[in-house]
PDB file of N, CA and C in Angstrom:
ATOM      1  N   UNK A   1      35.692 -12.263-105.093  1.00  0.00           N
ATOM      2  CA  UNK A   1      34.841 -11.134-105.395  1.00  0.00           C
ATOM      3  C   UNK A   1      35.536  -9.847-104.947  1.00  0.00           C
ATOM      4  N   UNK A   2      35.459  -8.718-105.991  1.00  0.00           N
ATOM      5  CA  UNK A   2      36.227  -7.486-105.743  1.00  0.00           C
ATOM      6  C   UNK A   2      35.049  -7.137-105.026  1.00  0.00           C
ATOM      7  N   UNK A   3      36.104  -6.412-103.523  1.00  0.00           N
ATOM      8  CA  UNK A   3      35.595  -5.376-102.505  1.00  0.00           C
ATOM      9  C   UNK A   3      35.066  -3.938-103.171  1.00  0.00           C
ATOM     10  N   UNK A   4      33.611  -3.749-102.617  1.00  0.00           N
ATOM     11  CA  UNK A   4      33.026  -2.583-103.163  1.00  0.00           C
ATOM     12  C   UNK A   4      33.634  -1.967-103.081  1.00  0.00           C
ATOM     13  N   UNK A   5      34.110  -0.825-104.089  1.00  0.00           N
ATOM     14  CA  UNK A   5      34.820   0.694-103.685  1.00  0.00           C
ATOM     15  C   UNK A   5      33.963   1.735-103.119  1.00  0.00           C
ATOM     16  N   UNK A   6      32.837   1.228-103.154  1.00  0.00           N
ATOM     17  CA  UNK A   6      32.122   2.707-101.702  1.00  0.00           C
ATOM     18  C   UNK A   6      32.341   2.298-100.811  1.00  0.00           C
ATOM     19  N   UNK A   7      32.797   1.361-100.402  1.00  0.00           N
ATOM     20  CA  UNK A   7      32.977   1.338 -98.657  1.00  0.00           C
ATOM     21  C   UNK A   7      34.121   1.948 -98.498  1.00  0.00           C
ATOM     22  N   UNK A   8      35.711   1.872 -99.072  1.00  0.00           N
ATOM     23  CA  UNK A   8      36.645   2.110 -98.818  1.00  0.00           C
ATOM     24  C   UNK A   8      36.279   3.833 -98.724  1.00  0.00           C
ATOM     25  N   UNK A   9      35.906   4.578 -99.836  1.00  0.00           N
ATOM     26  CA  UNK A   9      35.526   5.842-100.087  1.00  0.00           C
ATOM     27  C   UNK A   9      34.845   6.774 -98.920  1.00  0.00           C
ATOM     28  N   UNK A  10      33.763   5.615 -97.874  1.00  0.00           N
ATOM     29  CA  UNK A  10      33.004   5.907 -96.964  1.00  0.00           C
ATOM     30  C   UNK A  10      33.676   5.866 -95.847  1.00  0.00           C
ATOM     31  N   UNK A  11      34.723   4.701 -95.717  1.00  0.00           N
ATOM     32  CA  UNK A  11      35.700   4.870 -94.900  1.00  0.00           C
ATOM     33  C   UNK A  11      36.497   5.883 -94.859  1.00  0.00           C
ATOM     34  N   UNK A  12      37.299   7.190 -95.891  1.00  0.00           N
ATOM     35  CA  UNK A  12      38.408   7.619 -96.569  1.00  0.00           C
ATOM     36  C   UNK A  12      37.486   8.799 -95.401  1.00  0.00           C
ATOM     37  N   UNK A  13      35.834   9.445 -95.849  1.00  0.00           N
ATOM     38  CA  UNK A  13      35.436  10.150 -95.858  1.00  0.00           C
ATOM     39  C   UNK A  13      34.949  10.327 -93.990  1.00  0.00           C
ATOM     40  N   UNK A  14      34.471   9.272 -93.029  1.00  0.00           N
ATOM     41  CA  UNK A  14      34.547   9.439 -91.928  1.00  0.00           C
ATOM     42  C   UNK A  14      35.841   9.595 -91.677  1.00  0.00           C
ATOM     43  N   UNK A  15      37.131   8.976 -91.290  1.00  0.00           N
ATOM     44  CA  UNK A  15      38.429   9.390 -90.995  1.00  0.00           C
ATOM     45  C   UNK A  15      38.446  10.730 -91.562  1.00  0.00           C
ATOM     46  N   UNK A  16      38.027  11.828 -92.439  1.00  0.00           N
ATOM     47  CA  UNK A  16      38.417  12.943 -93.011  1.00  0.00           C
ATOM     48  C   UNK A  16      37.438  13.528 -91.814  1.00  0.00           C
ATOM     49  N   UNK A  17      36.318  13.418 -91.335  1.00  0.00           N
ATOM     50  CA  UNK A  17      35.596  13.792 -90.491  1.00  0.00           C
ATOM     51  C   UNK A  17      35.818  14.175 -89.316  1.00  0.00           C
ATOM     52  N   UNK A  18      36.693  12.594 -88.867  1.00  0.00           N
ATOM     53  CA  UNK A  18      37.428  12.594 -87.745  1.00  0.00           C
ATOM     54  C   UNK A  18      38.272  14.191 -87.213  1.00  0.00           C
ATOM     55  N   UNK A  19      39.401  13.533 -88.718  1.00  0.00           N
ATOM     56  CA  UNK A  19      39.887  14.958 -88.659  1.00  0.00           C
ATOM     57  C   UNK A  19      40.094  16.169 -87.763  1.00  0.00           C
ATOM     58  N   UNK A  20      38.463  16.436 -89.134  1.00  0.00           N
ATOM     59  CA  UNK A  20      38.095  17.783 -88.311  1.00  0.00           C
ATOM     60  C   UNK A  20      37.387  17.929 -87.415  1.00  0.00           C
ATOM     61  N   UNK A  21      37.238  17.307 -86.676  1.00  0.00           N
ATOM     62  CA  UNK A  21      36.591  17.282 -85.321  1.00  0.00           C
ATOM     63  C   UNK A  21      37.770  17.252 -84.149  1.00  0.00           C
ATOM     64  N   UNK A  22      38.566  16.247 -84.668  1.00  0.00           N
ATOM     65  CA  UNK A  22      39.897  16.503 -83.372  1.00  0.00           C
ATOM     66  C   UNK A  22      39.959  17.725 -83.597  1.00  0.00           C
ATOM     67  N   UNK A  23      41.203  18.156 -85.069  1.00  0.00           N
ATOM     68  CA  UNK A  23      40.818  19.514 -85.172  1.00  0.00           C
ATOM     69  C   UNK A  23      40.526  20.771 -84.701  1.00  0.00           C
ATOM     70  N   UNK A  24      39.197  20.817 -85.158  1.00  0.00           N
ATOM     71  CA  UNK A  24      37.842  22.041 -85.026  1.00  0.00           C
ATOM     72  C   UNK A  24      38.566  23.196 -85.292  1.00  0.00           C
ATOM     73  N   UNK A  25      38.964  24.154 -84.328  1.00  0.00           N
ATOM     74  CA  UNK A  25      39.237  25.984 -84.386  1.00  0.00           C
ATOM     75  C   UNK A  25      40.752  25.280 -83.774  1.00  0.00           C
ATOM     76  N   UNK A  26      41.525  24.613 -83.527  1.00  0.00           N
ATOM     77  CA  UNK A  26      42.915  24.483 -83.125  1.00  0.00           C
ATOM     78  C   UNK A  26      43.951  25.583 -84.181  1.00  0.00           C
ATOM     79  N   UNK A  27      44.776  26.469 -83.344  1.00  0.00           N
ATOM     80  CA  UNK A  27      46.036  26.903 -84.107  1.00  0.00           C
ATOM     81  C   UNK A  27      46.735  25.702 -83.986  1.00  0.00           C
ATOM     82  N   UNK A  28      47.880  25.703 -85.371  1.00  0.00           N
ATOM     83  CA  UNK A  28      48.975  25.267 -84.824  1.00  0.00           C
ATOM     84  C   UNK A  28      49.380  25.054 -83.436  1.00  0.00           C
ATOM     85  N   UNK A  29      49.692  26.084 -83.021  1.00  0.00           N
ATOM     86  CA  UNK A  29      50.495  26.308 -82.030  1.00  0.00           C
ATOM     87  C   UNK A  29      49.853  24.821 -80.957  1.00  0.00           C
ATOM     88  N   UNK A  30      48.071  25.103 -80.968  1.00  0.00           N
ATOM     89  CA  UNK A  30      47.644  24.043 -80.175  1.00  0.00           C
ATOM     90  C   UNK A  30      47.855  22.739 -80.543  1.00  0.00           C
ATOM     91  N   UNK A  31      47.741  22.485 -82.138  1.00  0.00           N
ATOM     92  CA  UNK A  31      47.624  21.014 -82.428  1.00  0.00           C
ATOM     93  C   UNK A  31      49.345  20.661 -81.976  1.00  0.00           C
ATOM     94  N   UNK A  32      50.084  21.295 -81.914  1.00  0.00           N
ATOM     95  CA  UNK A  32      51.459  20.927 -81.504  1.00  0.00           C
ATOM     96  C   UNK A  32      51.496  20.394 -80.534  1.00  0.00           C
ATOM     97  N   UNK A  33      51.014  21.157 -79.630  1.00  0.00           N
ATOM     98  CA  UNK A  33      50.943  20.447 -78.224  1.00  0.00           C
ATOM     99  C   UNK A  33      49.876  19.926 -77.720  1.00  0.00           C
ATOM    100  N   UNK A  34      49.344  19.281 -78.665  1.00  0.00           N
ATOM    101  CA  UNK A  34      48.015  18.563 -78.310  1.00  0.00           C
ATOM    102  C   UNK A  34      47.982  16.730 -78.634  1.00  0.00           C
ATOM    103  N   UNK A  35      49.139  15.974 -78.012  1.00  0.00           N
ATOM    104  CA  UNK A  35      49.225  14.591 -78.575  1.00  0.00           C
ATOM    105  C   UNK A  35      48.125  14.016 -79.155  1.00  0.00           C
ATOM    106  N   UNK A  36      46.845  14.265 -78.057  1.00  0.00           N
ATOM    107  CA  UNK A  36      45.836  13.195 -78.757  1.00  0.00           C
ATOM    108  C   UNK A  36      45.414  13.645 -80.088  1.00  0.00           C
ATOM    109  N   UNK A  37      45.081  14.841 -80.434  1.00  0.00           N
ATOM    110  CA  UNK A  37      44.547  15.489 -81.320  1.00  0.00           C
ATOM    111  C   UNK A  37      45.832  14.967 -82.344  1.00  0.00           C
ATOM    112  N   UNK A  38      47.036  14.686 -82.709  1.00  0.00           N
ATOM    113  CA  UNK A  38      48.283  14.086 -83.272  1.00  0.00           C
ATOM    114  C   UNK A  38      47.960  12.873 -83.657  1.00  0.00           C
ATOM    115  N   UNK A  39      47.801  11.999 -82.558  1.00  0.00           N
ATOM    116  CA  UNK A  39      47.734  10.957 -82.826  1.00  0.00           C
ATOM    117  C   UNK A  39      46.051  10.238 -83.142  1.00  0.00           C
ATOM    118  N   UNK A  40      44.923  11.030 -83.134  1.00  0.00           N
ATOM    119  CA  UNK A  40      43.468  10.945 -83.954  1.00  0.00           C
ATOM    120  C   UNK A  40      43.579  11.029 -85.077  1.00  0.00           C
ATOM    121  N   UNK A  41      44.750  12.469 -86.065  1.00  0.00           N
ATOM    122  CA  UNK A  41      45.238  12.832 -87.386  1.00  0.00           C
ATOM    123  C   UNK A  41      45.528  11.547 -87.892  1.00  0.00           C
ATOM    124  N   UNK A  42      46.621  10.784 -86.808  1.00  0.00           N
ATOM    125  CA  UNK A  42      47.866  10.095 -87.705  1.00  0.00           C
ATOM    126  C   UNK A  42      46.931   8.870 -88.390  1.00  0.00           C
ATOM    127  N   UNK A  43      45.895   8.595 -86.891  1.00  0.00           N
ATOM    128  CA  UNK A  43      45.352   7.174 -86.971  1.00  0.00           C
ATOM    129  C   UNK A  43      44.592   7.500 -88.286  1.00  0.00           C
ATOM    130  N   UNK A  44      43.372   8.232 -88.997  1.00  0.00           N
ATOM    131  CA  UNK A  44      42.718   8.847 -89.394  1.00  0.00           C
ATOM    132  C   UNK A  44      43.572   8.551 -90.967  1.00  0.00           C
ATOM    133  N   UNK A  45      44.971   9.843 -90.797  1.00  0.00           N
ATOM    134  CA  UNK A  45      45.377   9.256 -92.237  1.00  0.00           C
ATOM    135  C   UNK A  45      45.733   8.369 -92.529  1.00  0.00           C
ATOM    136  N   UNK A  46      45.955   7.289 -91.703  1.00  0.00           N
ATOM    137  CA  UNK A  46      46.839   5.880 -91.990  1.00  0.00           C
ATOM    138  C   UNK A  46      45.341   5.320 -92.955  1.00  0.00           C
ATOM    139  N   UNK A  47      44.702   5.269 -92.195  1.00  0.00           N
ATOM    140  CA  UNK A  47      42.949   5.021 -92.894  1.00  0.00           C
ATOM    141  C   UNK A  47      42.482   5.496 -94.092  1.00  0.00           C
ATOM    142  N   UNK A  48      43.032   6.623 -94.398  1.00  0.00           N
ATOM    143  CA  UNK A  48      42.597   7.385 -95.682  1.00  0.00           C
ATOM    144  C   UNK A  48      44.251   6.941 -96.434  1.00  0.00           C
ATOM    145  N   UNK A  49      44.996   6.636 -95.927  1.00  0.00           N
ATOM    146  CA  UNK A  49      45.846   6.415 -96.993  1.00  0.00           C
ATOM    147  C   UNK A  49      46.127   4.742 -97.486  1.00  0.00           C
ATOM    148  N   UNK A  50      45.069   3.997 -96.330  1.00  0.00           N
ATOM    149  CA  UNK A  50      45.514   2.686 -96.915  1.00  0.00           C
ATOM    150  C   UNK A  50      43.916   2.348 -98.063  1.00  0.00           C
ATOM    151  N   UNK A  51      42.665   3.124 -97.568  1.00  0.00           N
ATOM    152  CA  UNK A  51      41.558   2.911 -98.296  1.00  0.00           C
ATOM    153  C   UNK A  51      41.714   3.463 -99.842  1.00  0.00           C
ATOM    154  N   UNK A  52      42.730   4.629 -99.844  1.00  0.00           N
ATOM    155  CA  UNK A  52      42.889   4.997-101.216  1.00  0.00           C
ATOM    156  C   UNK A  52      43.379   4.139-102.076  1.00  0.00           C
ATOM    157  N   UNK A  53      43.826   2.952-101.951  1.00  0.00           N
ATOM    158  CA  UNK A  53      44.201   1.695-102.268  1.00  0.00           C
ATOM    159  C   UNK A  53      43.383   0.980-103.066  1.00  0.00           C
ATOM    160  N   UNK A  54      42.198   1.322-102.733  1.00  0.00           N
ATOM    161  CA  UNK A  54      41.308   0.397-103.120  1.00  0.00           C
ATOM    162  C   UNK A  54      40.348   1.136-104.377  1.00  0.00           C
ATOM    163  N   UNK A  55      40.822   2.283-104.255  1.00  0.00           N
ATOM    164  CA  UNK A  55      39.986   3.034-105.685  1.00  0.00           C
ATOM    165  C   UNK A  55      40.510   2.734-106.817  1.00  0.00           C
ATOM    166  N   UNK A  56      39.296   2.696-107.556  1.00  0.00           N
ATOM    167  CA  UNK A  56      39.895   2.379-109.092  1.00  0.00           C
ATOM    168  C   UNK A  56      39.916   3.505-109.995  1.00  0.00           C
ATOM    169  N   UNK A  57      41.576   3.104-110.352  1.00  0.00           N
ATOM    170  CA  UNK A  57      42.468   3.134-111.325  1.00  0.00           C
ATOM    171  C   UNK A  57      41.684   4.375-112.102  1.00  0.00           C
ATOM    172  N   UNK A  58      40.672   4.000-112.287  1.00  0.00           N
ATOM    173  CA  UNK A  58      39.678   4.955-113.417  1.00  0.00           C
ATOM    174  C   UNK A  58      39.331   6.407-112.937  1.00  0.00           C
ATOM    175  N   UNK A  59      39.093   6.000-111.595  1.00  0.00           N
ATOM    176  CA  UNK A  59      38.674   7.687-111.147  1.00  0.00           C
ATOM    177  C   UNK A  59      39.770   8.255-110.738  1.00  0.00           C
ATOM    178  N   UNK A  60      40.704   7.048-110.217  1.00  0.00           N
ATOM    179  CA  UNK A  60      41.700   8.284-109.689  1.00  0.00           C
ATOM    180  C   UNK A  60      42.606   9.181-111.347  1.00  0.00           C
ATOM    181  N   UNK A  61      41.640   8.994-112.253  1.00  0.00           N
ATOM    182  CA  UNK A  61      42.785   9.571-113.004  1.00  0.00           C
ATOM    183  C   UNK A  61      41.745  10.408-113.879  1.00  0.00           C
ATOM    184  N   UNK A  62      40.213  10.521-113.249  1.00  0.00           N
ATOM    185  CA  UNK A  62      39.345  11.638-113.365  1.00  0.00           C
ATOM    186  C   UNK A  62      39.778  12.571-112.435  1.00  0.00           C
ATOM    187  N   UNK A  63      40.406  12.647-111.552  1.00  0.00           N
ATOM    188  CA  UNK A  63      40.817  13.615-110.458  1.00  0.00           C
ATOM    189  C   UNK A  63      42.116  13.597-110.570  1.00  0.00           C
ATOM    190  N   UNK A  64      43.239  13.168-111.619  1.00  0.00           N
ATOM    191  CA  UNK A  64      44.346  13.848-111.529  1.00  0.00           C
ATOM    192  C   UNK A  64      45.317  14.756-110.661  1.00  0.00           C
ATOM    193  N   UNK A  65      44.214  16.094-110.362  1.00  0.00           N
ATOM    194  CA  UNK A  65      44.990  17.000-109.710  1.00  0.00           C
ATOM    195  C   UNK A  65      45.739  16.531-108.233  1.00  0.00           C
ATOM    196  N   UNK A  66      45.257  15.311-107.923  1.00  0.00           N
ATOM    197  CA  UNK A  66      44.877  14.651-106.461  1.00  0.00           C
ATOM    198  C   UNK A  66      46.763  13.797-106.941  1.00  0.00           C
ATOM    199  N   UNK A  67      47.296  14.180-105.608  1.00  0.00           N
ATOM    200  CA  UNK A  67      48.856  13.429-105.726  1.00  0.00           C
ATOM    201  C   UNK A  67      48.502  12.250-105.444  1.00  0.00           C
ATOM    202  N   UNK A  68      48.010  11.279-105.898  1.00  0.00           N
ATOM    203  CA  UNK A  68      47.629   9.726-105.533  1.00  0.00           C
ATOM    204  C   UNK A  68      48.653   8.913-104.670  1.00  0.00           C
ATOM    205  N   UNK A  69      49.753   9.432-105.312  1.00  0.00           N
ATOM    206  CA  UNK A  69      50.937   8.814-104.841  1.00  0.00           C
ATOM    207  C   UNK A  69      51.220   9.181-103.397  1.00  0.00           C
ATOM    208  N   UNK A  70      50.875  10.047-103.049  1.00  0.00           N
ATOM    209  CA  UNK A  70      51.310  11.229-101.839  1.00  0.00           C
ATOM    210  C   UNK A  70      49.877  11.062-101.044  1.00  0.00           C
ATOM    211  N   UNK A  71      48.928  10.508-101.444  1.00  0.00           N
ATOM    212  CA  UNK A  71      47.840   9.912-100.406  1.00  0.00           C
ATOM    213  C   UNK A  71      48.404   8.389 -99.429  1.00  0.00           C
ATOM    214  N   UNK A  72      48.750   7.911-101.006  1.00  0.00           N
ATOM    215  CA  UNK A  72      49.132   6.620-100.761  1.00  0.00           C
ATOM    216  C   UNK A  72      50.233   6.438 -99.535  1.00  0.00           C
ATOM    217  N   UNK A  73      51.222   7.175-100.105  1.00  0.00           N
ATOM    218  CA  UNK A  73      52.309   6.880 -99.313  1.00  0.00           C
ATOM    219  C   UNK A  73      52.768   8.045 -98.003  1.00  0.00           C
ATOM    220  N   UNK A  74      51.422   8.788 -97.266  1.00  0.00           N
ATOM    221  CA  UNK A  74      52.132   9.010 -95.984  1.00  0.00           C
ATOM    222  C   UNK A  74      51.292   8.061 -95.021  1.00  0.00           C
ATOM    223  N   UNK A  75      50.917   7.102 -95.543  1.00  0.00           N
ATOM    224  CA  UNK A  75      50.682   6.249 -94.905  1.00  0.00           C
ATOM    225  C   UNK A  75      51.771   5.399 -94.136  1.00  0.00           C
ATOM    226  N   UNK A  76      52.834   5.102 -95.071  1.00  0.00           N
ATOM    227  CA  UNK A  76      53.906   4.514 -95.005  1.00  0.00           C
ATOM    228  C   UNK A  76      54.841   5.724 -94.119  1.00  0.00           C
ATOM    229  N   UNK A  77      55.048   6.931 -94.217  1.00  0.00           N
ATOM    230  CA  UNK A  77      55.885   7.702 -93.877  1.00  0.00           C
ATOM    231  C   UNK A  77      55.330   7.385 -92.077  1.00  0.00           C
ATOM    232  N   UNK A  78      53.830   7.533 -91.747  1.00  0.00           N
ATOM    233  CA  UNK A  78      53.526   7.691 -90.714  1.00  0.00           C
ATOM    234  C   UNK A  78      53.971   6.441 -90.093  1.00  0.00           C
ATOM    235  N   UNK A  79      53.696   4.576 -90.384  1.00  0.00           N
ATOM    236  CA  UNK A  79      53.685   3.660 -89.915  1.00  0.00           C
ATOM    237  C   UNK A  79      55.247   3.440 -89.951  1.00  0.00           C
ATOM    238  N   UNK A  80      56.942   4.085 -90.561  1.00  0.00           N
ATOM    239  CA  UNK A  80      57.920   3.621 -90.972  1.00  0.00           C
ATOM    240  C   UNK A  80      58.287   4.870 -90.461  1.00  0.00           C
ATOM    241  N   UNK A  81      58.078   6.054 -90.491  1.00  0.00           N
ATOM    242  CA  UNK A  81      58.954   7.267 -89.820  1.00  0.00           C
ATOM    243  C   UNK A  81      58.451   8.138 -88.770  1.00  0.00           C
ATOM    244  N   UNK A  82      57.542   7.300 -87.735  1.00  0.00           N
ATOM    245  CA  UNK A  82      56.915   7.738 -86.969  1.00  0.00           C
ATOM    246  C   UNK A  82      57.523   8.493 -85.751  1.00  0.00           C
ATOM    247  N   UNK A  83      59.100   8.306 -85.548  1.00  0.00           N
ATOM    248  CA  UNK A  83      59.565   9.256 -84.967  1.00  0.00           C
ATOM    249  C   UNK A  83      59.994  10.438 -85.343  1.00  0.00           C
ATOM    250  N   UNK A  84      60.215  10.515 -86.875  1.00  0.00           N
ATOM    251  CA  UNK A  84      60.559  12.078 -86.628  1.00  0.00           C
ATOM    252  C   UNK A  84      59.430  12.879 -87.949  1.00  0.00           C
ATOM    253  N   UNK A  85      58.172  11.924 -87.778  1.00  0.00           N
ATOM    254  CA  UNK A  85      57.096  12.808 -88.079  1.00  0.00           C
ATOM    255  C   UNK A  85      57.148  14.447 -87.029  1.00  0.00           C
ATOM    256  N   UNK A  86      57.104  15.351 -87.697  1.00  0.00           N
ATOM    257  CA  UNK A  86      56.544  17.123 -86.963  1.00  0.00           C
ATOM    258  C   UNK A  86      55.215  17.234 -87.394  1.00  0.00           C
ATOM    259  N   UNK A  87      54.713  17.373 -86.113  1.00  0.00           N
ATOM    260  CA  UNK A  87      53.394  18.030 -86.560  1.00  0.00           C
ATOM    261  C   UNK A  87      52.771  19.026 -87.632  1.00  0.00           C
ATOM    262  N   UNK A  88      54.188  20.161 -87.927  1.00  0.00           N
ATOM    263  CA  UNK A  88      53.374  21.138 -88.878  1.00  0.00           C
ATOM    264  C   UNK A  88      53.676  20.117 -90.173  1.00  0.00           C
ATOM    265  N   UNK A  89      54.125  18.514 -90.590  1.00  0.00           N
ATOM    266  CA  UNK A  89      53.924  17.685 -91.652  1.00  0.00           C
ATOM    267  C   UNK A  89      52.545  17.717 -91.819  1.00  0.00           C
ATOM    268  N   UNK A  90      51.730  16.888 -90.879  1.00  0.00           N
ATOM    269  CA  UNK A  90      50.942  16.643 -90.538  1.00  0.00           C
ATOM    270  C   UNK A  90      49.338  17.730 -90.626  1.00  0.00           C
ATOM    271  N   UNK A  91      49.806  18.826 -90.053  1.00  0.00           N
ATOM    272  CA  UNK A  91      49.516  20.222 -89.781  1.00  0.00           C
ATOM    273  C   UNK A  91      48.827  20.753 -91.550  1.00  0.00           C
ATOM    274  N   UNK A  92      50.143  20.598 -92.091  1.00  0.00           N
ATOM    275  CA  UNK A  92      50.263  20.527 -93.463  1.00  0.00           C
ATOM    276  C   UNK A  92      49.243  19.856 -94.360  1.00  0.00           C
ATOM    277  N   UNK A  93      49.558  18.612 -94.389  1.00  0.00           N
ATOM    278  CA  UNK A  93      48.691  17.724 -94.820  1.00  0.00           C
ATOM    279  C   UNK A  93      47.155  18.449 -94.577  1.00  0.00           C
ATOM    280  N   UNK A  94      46.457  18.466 -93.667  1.00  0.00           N
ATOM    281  CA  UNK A  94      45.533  18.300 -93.235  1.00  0.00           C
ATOM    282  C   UNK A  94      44.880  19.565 -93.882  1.00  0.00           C
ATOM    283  N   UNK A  95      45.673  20.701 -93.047  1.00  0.00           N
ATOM    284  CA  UNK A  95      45.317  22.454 -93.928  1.00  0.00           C
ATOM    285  C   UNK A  95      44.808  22.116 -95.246  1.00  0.00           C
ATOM    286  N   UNK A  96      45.875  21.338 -96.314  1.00  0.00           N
ATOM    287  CA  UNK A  96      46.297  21.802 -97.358  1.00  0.00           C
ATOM    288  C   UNK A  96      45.810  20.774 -98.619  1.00  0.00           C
ATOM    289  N   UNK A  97      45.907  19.743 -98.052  1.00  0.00           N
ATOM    290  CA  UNK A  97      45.592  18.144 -98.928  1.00  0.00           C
ATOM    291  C   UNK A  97      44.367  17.818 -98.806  1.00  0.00           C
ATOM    292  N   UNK A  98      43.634  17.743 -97.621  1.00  0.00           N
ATOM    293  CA  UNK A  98      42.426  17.186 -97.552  1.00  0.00           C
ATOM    294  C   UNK A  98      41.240  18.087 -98.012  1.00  0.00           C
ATOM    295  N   UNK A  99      41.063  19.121 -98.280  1.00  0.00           N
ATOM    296  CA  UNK A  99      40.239  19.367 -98.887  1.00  0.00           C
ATOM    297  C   UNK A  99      39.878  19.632-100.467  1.00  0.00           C
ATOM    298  N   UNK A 100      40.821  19.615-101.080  1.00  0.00           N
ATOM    299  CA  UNK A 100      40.698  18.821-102.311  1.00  0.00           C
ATOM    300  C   UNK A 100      40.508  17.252-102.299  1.00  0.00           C
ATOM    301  N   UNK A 101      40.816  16.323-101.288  1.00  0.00           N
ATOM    302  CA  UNK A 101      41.015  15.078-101.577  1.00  0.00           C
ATOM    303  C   UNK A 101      39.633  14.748-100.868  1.00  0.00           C
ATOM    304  N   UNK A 102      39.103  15.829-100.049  1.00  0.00           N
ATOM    305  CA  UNK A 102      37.418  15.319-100.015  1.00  0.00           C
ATOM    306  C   UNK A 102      36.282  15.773-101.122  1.00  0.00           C
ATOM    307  N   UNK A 103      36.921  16.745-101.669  1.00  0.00           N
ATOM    308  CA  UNK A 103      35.839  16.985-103.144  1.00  0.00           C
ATOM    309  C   UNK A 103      36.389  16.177-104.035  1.00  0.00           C
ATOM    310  N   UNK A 104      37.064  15.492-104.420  1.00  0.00           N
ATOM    311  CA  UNK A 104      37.727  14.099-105.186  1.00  0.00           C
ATOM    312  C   UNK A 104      36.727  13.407-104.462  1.00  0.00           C
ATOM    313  N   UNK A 105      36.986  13.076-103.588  1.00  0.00           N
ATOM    314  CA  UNK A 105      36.561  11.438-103.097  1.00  0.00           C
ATOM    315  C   UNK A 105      34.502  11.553-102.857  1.00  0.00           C
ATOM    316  N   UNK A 106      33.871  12.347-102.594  1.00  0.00           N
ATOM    317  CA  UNK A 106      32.635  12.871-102.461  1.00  0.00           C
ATOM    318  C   UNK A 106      32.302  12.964-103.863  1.00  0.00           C
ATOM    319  N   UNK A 107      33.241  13.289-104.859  1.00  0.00           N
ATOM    320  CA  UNK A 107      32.883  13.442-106.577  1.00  0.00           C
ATOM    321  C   UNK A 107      32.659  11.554-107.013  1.00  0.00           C
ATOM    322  N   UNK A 108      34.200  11.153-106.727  1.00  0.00           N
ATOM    323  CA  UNK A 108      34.244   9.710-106.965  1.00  0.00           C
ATOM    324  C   UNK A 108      33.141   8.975-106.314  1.00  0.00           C
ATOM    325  N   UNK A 109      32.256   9.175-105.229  1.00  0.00           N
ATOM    326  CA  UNK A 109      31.625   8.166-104.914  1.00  0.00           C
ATOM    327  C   UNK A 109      30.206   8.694-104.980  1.00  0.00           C
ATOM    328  N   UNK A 110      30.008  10.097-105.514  1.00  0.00           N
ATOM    329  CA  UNK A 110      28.970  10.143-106.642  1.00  0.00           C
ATOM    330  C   UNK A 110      29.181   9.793-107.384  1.00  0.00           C
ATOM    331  N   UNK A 111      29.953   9.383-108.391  1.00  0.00           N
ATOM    332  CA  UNK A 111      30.228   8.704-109.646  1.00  0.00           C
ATOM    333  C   UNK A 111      29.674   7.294-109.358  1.00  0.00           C
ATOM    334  N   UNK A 112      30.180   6.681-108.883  1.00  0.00           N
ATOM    335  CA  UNK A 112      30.080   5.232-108.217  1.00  0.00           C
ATOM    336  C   UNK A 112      28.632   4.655-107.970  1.00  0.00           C
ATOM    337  N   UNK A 113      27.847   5.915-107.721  1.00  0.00           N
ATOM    338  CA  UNK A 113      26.527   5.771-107.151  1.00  0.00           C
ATOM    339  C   UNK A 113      25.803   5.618-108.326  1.00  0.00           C
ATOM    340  N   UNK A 114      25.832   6.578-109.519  1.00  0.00           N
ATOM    341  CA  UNK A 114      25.280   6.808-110.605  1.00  0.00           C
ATOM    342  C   UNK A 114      25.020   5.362-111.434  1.00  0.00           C
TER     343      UNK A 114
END
């Protein structure tokens, strides 16, 4: 039996939560030197990048704009190049990726619901 895709989605969407709560009002400058707040991100996207796995095929290509590939795989960058991950990668990601990839994924699992 195929695994529901709202759970993975519900999963994608607390880890995005997480986030921003390590997060919150942090500059750069702080999340740099802030390991735990680093390593809450990393754990967080490893989670959102292995649950994106599990969406189907169909929506991810109602949301296009969304690098699927580039969800998918800093999962791998984080678990395989975890030493010379930099935070402003990370930093990056987070600013810049996740909030399109939570109005995707909040769209997709209204869809799902319907």
């Amino acid at each position: 039996m195929a695994r529901d895709p709202r759970i993975p989605l519900d999963d994608m969407i607390v880890a995005m939560d997480r986030i921003a709560e390590a997060v919150g009002t942090l500059t750069f400058e702080q999340f740099a030197a802030d390991w735990r707040a680093q390593y809450i991100v990393e754990r967080a996207l490893l989670i959102i990048s292995e649950a994106s796995r599990a969406i189907p095929e169909s929506s991810k290509e109602k949301h296009a704009s969304i690098r699927w590939i580039g969800v998918r795989d800093i999962g791998n960058v984080i678990r395989h190049q975890y030493g010379s991950l930099s935070p402003s990668l990370i930093w990056n990601v987070v600013r810049d990726e996740l909030p399109q990839l939570r109005l995707a994924i909040t769209a997709i699992r209204r869809d799902l619901e319907a």
